[in-house]
C-alpha atoms as a PDB file:
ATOM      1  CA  UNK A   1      24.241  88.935 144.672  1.00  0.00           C
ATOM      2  CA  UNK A   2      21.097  86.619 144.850  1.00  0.00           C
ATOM      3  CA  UNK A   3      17.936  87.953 143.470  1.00  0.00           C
ATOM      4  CA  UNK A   4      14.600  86.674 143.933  1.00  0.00           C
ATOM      5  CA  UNK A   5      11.326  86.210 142.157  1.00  0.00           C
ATOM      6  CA  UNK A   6       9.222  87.131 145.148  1.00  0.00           C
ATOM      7  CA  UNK A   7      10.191  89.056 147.526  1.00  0.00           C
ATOM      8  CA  UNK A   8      11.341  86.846 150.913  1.00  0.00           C
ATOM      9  CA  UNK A   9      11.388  88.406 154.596  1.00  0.00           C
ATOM     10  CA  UNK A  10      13.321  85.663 156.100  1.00  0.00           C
ATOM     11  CA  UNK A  11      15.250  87.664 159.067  1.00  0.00           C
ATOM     12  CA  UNK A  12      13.862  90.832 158.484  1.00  0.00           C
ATOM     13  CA  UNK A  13      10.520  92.240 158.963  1.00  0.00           C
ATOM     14  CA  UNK A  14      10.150  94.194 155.762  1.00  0.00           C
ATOM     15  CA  UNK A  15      10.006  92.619 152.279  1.00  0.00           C
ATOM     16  CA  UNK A  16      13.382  92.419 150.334  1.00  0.00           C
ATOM     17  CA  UNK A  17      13.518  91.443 146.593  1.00  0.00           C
ATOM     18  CA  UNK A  18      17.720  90.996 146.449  1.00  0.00           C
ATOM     19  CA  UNK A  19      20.549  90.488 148.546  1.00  0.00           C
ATOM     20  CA  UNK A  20      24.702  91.363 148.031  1.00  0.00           C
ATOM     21  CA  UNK A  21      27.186  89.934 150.257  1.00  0.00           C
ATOM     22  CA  UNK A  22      31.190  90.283 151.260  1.00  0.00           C
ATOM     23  CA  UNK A  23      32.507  88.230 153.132  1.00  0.00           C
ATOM     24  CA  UNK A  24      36.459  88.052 155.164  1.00  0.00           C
ATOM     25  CA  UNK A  25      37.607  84.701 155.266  1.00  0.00           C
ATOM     26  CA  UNK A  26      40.415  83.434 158.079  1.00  0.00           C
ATOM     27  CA  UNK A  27      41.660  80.926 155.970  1.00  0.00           C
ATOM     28  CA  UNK A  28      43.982  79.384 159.051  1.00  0.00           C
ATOM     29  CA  UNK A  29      40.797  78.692 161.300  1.00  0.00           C
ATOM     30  CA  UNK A  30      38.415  77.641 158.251  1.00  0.00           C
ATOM     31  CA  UNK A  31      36.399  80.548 159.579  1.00  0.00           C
ATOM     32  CA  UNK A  32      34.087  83.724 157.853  1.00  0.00           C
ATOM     33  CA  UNK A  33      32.330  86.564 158.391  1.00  0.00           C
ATOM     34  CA  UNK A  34      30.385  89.049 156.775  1.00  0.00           C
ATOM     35  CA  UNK A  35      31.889  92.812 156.362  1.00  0.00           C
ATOM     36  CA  UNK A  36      28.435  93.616 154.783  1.00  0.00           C
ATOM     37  CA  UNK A  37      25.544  91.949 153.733  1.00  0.00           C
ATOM     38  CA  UNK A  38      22.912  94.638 152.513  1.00  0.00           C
ATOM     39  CA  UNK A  39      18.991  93.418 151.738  1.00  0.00           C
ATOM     40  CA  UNK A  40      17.476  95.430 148.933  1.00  0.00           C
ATOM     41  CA  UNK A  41      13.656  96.451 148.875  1.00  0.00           C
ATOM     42  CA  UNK A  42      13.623  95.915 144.539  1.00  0.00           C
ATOM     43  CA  UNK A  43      15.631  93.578 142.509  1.00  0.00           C
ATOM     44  CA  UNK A  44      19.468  93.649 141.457  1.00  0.00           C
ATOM     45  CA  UNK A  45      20.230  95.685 144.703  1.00  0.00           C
ATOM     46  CA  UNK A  46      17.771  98.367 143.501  1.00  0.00           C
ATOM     47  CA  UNK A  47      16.014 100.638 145.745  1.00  0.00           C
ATOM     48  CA  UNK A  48      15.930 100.989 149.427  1.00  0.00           C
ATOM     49  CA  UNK A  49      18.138  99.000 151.840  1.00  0.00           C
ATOM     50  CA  UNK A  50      15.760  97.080 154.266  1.00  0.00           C
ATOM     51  CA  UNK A  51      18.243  95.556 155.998  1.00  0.00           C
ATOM     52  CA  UNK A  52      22.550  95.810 156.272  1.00  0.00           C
ATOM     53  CA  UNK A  53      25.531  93.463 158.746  1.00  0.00           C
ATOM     54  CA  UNK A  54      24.832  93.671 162.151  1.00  0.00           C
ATOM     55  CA  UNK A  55      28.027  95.467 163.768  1.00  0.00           C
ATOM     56  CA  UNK A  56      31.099  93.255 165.227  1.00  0.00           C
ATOM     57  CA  UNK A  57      29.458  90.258 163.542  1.00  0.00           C
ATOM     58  CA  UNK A  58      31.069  86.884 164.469  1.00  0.00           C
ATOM     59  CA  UNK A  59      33.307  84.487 163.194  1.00  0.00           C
ATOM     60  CA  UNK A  60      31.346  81.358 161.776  1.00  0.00           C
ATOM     61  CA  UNK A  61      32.727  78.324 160.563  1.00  0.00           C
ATOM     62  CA  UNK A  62      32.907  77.146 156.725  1.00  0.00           C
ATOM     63  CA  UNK A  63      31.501  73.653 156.077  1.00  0.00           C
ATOM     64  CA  UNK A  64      33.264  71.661 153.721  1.00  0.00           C
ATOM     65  CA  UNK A  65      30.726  71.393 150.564  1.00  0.00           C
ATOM     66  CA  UNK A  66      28.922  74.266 150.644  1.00  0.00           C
ATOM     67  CA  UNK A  67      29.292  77.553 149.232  1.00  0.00           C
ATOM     68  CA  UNK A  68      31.259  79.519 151.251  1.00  0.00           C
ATOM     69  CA  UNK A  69      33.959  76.057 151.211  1.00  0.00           C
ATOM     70  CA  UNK A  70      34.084  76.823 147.495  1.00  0.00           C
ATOM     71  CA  UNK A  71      34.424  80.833 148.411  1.00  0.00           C
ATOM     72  CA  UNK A  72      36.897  80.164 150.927  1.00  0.00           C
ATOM     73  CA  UNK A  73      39.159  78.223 148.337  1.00  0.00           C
ATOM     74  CA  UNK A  74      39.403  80.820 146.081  1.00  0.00           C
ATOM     75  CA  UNK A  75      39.593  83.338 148.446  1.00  0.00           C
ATOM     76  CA  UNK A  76      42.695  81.692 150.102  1.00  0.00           C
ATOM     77  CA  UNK A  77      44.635  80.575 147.239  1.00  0.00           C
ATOM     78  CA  UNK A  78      48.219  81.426 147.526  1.00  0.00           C
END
């Protein structure tokens, strides 16, 4: 979850104050992709949902040194 101090509207057209993610990792292909991402009008996923994952979303891949590289290597451990 990422919360915010003021409230952003990057992507969306209404004002959101928080975000929480999942994500599905293909840990073969060094891909991701979200199952749901859901933006939240008030902070720590409080009130309403301004935004939520597009349907079918697609496969992206995951950069080595970011955040979803360090995701992806937990996520994949075997």
């Amino acid at each position: 979850m990422l919360d915010f101090k003021k409230p952003e509207t990057h992507n969306t057209k209404k004002p959101y104050s928080s975000i929480t993610y999942l994500w599905e990792f293909n840990c073969a292909q060094s891909k991701r992709r979200p199952l749901a991402i859901h933006r939240y009008s008030g902070n720590k996923a409080s009130g309403t949902v301004v935004q939520s994952t597009p349907e079918n979303p697609e496969w992206q891949f995951v950069y080595p040194h970011t955040i979803y590289a360090a995701a992806q290597e937990i996520a994949c451990v075997k």
